[in-house]
PDB file of N, CA and C in Angstrom:
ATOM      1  N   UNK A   1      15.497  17.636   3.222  1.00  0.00           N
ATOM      2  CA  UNK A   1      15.351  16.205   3.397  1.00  0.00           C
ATOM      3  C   UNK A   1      15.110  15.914   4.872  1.00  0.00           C
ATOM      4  N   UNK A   2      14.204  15.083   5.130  1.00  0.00           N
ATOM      5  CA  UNK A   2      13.682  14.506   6.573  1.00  0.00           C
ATOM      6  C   UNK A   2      14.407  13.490   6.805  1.00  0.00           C
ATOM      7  N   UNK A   3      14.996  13.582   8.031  1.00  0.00           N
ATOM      8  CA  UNK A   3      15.744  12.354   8.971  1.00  0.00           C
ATOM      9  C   UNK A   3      14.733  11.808   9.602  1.00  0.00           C
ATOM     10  N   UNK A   4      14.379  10.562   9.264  1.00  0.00           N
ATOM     11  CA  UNK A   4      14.058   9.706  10.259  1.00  0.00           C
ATOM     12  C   UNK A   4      14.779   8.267  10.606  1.00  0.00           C
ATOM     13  N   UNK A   5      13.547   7.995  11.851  1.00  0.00           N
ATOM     14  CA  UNK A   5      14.296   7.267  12.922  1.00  0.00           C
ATOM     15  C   UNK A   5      13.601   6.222  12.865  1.00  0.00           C
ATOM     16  N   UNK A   6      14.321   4.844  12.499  1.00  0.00           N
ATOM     17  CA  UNK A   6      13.464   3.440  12.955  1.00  0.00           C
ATOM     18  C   UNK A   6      12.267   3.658  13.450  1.00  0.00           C
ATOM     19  N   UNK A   7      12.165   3.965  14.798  1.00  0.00           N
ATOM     20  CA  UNK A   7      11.695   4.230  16.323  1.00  0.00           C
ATOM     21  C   UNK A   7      10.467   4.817  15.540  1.00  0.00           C
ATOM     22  N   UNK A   8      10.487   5.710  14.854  1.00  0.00           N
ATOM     23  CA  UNK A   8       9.403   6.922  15.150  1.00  0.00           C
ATOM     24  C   UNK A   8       8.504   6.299  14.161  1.00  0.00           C
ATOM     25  N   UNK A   9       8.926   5.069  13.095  1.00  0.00           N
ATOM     26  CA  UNK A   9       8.101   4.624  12.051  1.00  0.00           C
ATOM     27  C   UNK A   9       6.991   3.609  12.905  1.00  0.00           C
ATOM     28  N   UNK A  10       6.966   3.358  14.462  1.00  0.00           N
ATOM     29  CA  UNK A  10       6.218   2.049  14.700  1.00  0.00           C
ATOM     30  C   UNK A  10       5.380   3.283  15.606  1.00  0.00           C
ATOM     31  N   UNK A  11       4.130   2.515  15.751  1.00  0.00           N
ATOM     32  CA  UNK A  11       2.863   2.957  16.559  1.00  0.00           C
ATOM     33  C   UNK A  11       3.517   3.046  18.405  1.00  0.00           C
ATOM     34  N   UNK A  12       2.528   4.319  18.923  1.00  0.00           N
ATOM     35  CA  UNK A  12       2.998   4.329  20.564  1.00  0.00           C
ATOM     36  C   UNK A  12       2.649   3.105  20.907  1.00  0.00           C
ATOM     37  N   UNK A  13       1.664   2.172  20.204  1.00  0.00           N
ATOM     38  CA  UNK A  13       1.508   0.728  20.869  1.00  0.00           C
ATOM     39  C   UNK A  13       2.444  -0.159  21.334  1.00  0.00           C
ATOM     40  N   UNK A  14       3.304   0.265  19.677  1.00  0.00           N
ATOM     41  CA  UNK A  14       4.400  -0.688  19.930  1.00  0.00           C
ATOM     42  C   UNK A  14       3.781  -1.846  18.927  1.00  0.00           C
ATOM     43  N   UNK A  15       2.615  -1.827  18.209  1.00  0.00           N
ATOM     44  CA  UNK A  15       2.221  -2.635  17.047  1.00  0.00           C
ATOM     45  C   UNK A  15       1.760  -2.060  16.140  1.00  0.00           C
ATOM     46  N   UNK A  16       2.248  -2.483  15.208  1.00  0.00           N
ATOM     47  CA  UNK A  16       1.791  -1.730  13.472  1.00  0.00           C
ATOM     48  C   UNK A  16       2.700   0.073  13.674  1.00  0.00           C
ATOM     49  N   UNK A  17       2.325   0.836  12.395  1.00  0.00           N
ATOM     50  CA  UNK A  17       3.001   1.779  11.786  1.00  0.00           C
ATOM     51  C   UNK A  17       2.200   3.134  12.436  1.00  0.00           C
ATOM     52  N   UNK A  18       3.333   4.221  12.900  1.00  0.00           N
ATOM     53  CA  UNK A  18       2.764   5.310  13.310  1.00  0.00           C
ATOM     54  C   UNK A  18       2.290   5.550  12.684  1.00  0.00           C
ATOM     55  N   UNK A  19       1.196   6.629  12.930  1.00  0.00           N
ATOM     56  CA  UNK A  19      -0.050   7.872  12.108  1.00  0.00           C
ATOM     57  C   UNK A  19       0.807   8.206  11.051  1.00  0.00           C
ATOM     58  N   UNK A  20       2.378   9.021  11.677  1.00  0.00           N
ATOM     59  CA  UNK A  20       2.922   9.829  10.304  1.00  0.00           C
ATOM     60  C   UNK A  20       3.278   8.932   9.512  1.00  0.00           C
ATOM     61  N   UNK A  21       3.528   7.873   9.231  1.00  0.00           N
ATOM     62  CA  UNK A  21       4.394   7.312   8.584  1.00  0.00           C
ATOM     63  C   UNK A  21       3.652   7.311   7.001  1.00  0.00           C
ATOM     64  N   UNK A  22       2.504   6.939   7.211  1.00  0.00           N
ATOM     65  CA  UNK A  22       2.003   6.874   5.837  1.00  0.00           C
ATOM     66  C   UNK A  22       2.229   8.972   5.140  1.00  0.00           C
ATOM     67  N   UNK A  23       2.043   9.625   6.195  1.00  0.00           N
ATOM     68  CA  UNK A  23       2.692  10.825   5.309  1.00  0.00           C
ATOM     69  C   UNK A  23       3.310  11.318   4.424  1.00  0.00           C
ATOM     70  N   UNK A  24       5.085  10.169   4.987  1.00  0.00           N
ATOM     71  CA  UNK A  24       5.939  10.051   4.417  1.00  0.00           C
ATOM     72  C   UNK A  24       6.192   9.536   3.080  1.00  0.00           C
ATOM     73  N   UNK A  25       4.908   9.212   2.388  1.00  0.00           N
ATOM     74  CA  UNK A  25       4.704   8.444   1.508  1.00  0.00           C
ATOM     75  C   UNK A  25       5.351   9.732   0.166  1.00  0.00           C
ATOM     76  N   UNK A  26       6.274   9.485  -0.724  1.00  0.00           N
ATOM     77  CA  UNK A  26       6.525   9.909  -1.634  1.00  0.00           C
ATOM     78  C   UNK A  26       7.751  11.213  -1.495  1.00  0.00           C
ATOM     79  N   UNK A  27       7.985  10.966   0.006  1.00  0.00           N
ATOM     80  CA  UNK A  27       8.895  12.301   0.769  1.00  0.00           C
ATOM     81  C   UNK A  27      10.365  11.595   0.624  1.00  0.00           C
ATOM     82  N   UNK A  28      11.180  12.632   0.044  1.00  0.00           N
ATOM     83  CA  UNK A  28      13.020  12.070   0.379  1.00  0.00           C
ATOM     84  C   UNK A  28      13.170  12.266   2.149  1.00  0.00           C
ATOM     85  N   UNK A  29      13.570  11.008   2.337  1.00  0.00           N
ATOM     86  CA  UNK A  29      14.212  10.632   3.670  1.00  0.00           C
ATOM     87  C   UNK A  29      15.930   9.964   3.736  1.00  0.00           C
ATOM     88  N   UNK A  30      16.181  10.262   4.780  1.00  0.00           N
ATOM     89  CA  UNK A  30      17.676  10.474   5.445  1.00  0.00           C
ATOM     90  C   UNK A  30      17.161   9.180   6.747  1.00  0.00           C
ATOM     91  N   UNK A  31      17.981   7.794   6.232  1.00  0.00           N
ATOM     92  CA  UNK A  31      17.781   7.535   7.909  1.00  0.00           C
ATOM     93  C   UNK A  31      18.548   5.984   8.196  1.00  0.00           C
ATOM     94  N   UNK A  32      18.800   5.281   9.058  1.00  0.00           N
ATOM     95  CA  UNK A  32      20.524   4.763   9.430  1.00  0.00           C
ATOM     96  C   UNK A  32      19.511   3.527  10.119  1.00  0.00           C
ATOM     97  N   UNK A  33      20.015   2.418   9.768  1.00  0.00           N
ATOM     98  CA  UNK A  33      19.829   1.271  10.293  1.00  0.00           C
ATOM     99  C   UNK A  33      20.805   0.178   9.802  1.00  0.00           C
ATOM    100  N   UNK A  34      19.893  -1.335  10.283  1.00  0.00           N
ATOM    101  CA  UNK A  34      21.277  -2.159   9.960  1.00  0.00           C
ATOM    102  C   UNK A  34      20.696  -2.669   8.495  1.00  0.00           C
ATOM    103  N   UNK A  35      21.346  -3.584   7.546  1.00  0.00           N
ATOM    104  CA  UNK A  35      21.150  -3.800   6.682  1.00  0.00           C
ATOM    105  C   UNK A  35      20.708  -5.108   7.029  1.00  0.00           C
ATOM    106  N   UNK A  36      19.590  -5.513   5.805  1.00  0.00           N
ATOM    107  CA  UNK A  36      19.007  -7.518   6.368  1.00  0.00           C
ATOM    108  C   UNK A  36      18.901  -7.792   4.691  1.00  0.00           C
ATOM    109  N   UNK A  37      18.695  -9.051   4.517  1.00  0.00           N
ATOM    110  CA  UNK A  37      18.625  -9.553   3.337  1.00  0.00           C
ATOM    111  C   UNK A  37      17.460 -10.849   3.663  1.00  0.00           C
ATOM    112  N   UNK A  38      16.516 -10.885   3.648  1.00  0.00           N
ATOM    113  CA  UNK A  38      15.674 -11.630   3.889  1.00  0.00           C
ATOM    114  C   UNK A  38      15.570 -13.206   3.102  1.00  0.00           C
ATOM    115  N   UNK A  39      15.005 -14.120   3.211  1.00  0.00           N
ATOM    116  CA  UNK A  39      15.482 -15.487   2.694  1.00  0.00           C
ATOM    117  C   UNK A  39      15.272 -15.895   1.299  1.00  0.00           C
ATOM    118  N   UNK A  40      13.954 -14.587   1.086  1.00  0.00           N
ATOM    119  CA  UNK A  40      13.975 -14.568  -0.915  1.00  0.00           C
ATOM    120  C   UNK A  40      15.178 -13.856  -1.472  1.00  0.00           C
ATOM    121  N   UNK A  41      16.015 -12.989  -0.643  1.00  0.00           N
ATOM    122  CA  UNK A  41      16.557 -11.693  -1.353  1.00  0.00           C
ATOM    123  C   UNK A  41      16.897 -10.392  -1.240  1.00  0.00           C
ATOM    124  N   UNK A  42      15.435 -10.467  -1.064  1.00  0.00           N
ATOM    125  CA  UNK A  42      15.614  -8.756  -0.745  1.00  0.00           C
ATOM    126  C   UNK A  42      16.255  -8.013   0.302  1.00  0.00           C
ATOM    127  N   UNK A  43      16.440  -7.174  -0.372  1.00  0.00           N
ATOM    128  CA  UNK A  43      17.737  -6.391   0.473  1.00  0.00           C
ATOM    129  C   UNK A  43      16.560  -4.661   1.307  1.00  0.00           C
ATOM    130  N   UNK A  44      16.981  -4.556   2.675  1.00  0.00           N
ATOM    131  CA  UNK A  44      16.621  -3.706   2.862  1.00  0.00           C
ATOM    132  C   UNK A  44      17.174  -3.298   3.665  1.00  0.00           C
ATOM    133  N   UNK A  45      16.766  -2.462   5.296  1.00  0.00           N
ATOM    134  CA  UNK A  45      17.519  -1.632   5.926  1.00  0.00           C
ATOM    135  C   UNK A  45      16.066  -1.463   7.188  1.00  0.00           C
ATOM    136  N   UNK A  46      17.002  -1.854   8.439  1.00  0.00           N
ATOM    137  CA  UNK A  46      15.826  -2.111   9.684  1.00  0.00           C
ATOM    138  C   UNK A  46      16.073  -3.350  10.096  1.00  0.00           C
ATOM    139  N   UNK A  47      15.135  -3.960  10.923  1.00  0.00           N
ATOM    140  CA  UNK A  47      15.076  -5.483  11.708  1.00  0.00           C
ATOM    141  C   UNK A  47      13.891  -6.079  11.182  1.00  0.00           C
ATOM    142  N   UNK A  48      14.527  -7.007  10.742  1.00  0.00           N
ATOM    143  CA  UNK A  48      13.507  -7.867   9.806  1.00  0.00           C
ATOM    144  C   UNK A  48      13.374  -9.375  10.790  1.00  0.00           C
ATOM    145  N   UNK A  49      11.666  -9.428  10.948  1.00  0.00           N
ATOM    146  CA  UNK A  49      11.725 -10.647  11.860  1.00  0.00           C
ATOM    147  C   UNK A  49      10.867 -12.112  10.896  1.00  0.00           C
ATOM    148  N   UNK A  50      10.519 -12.938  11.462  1.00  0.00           N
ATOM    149  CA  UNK A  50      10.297 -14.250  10.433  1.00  0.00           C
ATOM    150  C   UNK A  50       8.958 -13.815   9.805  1.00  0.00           C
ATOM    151  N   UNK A  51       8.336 -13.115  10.754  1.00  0.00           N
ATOM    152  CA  UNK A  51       6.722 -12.663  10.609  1.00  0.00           C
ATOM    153  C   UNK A  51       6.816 -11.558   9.894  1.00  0.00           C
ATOM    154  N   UNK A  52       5.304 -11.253   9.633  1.00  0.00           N
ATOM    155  CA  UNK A  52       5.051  -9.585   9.253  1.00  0.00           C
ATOM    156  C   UNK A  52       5.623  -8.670  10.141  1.00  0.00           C
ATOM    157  N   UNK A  53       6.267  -7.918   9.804  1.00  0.00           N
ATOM    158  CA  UNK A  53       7.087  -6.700  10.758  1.00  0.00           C
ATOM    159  C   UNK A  53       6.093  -5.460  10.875  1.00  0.00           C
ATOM    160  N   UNK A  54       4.784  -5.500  10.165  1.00  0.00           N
ATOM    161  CA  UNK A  54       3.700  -4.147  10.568  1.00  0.00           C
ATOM    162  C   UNK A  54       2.625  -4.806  11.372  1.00  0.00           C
ATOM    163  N   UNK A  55       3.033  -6.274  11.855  1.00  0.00           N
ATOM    164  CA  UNK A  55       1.952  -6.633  13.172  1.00  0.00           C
ATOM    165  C   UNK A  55       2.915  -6.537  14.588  1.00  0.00           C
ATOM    166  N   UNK A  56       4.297  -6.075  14.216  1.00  0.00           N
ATOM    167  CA  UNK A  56       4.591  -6.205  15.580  1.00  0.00           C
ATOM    168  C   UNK A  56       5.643  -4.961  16.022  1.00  0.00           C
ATOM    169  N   UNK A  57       6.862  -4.757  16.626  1.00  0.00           N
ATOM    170  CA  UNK A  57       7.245  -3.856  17.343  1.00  0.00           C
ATOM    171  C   UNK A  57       8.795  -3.254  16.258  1.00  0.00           C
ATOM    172  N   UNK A  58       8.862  -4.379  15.183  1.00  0.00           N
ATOM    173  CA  UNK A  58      10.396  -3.979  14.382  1.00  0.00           C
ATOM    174  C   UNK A  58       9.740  -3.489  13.183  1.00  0.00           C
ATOM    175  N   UNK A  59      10.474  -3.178  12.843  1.00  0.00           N
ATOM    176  CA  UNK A  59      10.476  -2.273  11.438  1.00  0.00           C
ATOM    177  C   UNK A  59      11.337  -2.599  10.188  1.00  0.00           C
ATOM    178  N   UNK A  60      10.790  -3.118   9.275  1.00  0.00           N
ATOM    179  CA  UNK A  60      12.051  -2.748   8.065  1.00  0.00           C
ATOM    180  C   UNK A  60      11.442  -2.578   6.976  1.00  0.00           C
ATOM    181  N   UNK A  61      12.399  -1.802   5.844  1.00  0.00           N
ATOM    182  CA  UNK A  61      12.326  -1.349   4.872  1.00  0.00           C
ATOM    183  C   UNK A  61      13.000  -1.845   3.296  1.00  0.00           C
ATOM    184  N   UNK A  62      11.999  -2.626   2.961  1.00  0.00           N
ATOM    185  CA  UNK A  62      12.408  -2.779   1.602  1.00  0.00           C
ATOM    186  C   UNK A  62      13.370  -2.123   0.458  1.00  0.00           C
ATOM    187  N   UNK A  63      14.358  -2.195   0.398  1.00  0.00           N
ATOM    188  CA  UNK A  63      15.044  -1.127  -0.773  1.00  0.00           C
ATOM    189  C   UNK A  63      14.950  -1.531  -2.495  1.00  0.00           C
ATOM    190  N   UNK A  64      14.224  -0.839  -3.377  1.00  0.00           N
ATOM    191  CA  UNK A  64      14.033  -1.009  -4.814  1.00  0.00           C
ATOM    192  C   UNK A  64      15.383  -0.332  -5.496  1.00  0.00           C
ATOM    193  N   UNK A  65      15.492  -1.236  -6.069  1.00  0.00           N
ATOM    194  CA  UNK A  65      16.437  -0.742  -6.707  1.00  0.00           C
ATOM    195  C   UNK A  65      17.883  -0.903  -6.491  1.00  0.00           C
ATOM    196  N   UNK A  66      18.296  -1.940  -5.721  1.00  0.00           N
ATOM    197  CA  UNK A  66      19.424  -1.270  -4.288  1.00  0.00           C
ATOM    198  C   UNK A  66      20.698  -1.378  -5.731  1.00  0.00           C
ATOM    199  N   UNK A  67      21.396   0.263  -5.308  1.00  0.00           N
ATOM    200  CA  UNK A  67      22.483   0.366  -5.940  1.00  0.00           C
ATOM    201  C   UNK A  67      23.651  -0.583  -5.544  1.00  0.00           C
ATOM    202  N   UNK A  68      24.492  -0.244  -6.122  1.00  0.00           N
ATOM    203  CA  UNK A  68      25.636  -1.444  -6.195  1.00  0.00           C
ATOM    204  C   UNK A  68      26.444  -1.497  -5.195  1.00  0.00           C
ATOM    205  N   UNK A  69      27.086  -0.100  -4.609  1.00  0.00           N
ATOM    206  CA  UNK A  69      27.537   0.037  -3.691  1.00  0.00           C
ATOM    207  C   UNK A  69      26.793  -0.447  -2.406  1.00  0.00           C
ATOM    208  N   UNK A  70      25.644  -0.717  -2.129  1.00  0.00           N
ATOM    209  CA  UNK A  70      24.797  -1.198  -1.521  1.00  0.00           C
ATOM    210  C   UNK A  70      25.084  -2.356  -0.911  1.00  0.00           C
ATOM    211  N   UNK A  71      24.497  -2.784  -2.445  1.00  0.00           N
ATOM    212  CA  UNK A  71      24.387  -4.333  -2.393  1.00  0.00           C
ATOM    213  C   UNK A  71      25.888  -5.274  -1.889  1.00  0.00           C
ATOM    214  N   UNK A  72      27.014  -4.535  -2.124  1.00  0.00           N
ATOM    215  CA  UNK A  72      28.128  -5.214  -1.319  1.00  0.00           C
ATOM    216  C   UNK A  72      28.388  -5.056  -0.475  1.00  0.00           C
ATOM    217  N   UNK A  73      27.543  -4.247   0.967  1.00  0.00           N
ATOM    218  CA  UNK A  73      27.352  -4.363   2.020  1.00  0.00           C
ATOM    219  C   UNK A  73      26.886  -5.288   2.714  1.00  0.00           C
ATOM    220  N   UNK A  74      27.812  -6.103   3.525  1.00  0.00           N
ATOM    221  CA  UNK A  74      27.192  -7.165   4.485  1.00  0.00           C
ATOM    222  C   UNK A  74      25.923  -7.342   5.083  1.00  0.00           C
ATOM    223  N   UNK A  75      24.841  -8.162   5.233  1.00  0.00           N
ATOM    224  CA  UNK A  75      24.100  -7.911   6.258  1.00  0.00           C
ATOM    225  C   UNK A  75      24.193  -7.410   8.002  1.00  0.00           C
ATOM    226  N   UNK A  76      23.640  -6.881   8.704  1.00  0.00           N
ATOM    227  CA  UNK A  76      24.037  -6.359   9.679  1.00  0.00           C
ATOM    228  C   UNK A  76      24.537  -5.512  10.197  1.00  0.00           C
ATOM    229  N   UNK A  77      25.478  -4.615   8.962  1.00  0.00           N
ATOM    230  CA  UNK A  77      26.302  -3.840   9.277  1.00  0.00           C
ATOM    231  C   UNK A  77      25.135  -2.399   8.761  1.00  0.00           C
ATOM    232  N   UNK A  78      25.222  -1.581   9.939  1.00  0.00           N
ATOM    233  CA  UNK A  78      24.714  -0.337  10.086  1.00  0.00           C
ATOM    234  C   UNK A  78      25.087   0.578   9.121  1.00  0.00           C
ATOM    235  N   UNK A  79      23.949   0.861   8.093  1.00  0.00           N
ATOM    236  CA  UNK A  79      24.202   2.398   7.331  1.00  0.00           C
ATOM    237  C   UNK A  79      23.477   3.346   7.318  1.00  0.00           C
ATOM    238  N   UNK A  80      23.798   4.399   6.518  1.00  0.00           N
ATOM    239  CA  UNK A  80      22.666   5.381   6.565  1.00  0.00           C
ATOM    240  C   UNK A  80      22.832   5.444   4.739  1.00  0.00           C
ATOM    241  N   UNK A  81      21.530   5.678   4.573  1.00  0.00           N
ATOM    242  CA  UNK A  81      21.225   6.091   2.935  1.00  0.00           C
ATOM    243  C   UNK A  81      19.746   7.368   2.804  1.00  0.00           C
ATOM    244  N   UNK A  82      19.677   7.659   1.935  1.00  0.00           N
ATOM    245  CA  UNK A  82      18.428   8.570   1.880  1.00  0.00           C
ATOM    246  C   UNK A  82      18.103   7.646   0.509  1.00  0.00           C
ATOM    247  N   UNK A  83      16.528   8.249   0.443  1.00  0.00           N
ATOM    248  CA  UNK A  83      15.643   7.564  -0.913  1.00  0.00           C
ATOM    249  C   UNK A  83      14.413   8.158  -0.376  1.00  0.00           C
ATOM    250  N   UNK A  84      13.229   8.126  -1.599  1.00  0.00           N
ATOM    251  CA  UNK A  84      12.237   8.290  -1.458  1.00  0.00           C
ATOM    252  C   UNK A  84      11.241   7.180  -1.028  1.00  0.00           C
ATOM    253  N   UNK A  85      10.494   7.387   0.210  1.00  0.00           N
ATOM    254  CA  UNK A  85       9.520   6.185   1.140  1.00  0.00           C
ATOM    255  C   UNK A  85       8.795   6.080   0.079  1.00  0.00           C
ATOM    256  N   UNK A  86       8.198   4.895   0.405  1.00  0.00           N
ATOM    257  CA  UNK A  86       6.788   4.078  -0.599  1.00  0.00           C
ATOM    258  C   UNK A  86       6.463   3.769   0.596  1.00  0.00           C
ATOM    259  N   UNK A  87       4.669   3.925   1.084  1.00  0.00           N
ATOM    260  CA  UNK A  87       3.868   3.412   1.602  1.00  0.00           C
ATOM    261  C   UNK A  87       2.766   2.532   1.201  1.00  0.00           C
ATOM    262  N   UNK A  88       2.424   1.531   1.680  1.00  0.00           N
ATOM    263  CA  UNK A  88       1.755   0.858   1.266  1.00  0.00           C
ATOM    264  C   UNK A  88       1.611  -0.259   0.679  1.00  0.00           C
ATOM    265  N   UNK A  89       1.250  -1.408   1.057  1.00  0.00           N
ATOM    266  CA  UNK A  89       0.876  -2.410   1.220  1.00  0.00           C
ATOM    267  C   UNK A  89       1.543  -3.367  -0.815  1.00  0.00           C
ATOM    268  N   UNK A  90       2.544  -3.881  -0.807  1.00  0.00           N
ATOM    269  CA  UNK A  90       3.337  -4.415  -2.324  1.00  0.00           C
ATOM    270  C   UNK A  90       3.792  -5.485  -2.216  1.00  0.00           C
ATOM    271  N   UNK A  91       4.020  -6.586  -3.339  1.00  0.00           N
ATOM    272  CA  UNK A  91       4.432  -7.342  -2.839  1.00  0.00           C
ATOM    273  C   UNK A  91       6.253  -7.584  -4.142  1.00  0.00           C
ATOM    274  N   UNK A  92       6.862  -7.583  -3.805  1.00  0.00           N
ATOM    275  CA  UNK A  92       8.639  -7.386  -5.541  1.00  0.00           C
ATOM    276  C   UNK A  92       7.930  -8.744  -6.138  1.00  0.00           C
ATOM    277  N   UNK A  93       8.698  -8.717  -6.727  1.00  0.00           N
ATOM    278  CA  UNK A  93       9.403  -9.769  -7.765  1.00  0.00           C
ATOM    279  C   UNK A  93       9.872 -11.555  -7.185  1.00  0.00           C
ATOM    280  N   UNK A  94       9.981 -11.056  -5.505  1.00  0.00           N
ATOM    281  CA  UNK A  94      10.617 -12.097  -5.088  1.00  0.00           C
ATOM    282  C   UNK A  94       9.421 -12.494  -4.711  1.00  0.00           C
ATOM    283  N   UNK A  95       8.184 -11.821  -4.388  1.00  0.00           N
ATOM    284  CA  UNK A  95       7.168 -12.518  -3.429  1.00  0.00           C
ATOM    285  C   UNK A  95       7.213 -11.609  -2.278  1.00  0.00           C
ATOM    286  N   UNK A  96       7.794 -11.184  -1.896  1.00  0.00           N
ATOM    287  CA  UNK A  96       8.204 -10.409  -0.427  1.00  0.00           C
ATOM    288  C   UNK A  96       7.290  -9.188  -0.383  1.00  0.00           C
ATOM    289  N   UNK A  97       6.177  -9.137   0.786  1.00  0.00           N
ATOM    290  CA  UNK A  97       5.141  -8.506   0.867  1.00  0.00           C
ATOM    291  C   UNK A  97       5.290  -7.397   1.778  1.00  0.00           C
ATOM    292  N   UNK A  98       5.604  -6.127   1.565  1.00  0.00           N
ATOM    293  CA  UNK A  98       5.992  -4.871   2.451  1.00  0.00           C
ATOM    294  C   UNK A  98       5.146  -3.712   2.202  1.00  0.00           C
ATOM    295  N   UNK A  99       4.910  -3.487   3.449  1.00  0.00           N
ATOM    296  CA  UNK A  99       4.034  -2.103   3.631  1.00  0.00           C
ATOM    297  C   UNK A  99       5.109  -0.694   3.347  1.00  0.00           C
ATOM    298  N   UNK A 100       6.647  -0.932   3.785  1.00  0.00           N
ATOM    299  CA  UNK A 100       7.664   0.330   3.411  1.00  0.00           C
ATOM    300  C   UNK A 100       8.701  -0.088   2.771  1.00  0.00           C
ATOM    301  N   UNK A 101       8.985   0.566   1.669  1.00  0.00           N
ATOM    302  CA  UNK A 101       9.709   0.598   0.727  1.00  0.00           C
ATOM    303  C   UNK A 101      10.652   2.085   0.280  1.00  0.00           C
ATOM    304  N   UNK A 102      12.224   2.170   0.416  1.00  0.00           N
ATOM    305  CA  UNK A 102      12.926   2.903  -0.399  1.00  0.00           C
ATOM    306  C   UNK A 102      13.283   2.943  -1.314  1.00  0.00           C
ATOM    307  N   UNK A 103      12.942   3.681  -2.674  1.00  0.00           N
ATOM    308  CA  UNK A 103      13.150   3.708  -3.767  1.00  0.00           C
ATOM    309  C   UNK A 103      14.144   5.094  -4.089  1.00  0.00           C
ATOM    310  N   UNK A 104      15.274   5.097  -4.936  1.00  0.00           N
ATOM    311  CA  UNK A 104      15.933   5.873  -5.744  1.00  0.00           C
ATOM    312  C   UNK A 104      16.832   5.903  -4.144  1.00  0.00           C
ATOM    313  N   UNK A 105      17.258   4.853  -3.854  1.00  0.00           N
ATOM    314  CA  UNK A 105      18.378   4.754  -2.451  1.00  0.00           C
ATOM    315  C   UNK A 105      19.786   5.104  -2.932  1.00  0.00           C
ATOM    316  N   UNK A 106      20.400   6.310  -2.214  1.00  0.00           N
ATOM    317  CA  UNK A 106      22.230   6.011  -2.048  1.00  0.00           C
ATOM    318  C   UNK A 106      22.096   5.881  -1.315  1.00  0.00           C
ATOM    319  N   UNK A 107      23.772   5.541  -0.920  1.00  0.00           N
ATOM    320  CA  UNK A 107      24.699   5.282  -0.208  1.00  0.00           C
ATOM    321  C   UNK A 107      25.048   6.677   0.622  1.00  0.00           C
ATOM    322  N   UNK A 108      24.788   7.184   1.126  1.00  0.00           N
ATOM    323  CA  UNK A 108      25.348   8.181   2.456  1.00  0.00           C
ATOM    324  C   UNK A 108      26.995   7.783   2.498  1.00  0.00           C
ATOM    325  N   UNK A 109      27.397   8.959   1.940  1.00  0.00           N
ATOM    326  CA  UNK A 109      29.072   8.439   1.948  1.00  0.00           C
ATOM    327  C   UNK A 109      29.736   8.549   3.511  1.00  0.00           C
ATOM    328  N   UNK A 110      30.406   7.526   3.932  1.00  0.00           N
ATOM    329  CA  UNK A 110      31.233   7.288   5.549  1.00  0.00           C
ATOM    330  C   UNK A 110      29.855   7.329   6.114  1.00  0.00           C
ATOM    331  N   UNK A 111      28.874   6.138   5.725  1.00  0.00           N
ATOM    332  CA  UNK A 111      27.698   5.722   6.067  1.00  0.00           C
ATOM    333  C   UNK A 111      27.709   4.313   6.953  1.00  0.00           C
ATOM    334  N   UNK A 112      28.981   3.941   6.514  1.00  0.00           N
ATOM    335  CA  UNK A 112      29.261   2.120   7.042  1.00  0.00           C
ATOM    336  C   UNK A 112      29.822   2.057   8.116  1.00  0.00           C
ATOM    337  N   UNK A 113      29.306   1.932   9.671  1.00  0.00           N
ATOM    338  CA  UNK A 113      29.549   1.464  10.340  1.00  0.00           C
ATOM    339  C   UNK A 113      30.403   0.130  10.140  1.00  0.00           C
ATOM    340  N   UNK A 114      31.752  -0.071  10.647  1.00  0.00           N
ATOM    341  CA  UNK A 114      32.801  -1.410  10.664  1.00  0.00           C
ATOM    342  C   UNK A 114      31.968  -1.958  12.172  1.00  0.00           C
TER     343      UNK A 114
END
């Protein structure tokens, strides 16, 4: 399983998505951010800003599926989970339009930063 890092998912620009990232497409990943819940719902993991987050310098990641243990995690509070990346351009159920997506997500046990 591949650890990645926020950081390494955004372009050396500093706008839009590194080269590898679309790689990662269909690969189990390992990787620790804060948790956001955006204003439709959705629950994901990264920094979620008002705008599109693949025109600018933050990153976040949609989570499908989010298990239960998950989902009673606060926003903000830092975890780590593994799941398999989805690349590419989707929009859920809520409307919410994301280029990265974790699907088949746990919980990384003593993952929760207090």
């Amino acid at each position: 399983m591949l650890t990645v890092e926020l950081s390494d998912l955004i372009a050396s620009s500093g706008v839009g998505y590194a080269a590898t990232t679309a790689g990662l497409d269909g690969r189990r990943v390992r990787i620790e951010g804060p948790l956001f819940r955006d204003r439709r719902g959705t629950l994901g993991i990264g920094l979620m800003s008002p705008g599109c987050s693949h025109g600018g310098s933050e990153v976040s990641i949609a989570i499908v599926g989010v298990p239960a243990a998950l989902a009673l995690v606060r926003s903000g509070i830092v975890v780590r989970v593994t799941g398999t990346m989805d690349y590419g351009f989707d929009v859920d159920h809520n409307g919410t339009a994301t280029y990265l997506r974790l699907r088949d997500v746990r919980l990384v046990p003593e993952a929760v930063a207090t």
